[in-house]
C-alpha atoms as a PDB file:
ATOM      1  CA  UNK A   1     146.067  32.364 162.770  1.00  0.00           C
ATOM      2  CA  UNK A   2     142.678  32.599 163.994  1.00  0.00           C
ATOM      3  CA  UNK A   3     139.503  34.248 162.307  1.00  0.00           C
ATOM      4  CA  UNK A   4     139.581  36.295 164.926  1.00  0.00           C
ATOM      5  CA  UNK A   5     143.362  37.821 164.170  1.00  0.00           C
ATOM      6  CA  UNK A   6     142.342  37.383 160.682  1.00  0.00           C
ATOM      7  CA  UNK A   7     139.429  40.252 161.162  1.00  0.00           C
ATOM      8  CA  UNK A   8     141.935  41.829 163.495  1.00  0.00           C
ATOM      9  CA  UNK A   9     144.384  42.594 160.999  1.00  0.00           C
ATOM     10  CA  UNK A  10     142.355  43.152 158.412  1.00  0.00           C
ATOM     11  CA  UNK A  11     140.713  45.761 159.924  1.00  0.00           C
ATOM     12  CA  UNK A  12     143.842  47.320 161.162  1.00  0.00           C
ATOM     13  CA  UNK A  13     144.479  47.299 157.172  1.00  0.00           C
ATOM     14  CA  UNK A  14     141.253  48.972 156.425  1.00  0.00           C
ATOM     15  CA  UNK A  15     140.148  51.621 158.894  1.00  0.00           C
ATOM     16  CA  UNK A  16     137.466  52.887 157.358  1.00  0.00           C
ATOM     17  CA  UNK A  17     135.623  49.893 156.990  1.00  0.00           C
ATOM     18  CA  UNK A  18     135.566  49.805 161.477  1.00  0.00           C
ATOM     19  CA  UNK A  19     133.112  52.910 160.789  1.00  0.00           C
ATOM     20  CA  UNK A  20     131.064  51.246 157.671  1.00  0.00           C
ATOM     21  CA  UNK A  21     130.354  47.772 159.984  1.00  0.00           C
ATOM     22  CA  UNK A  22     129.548  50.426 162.601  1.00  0.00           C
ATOM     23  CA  UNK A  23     126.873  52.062 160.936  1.00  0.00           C
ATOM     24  CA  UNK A  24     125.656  48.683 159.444  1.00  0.00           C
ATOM     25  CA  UNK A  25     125.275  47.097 163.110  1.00  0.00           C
ATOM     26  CA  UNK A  26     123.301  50.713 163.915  1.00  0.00           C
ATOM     27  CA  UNK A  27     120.933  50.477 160.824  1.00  0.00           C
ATOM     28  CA  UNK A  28     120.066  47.033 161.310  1.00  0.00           C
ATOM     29  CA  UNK A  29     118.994  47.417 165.098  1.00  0.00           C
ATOM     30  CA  UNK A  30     117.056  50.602 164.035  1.00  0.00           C
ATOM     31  CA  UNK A  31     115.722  48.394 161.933  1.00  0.00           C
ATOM     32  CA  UNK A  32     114.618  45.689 163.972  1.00  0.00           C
ATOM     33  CA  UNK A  33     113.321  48.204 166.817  1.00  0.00           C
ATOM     34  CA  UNK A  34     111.373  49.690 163.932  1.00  0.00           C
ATOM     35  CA  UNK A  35     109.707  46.203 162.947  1.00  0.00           C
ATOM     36  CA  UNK A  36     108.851  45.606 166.039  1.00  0.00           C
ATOM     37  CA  UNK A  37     106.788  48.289 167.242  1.00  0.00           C
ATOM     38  CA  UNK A  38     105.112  48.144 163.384  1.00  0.00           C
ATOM     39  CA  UNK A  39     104.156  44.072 164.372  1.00  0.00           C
ATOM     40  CA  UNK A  40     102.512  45.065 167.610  1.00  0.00           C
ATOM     41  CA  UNK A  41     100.956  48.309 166.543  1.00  0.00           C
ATOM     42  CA  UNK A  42      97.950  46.183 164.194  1.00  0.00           C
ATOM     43  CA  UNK A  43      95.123  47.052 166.689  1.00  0.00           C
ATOM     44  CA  UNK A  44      93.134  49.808 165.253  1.00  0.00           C
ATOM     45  CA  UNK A  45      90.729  51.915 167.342  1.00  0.00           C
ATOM     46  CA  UNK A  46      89.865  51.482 171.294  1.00  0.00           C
END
């Protein structure tokens, strides 16, 4: 077997965890959008 058909099945064993890496994958590109507009907002004033 592969890693991939390793992930395959276990996921098809553990359905809820499809939803948890979901909302993992969402959080961390929030995050990342989030950093990035903080690193290029620094310039205060006109």
């Amino acid at each position: 077997m592969s890693a991939k058909d390793d992930m395959k099945d276990y996921l098809a064993q553990h359905p809820r965890m499809i939803g948890g890496l979901f909302a993992m994958v969402l959080l961390v590109s929030q995050a990342g959008s989030a950093a990035a507009v903080m690193g290029s907002a620094t310039q205060v004033g006109p």
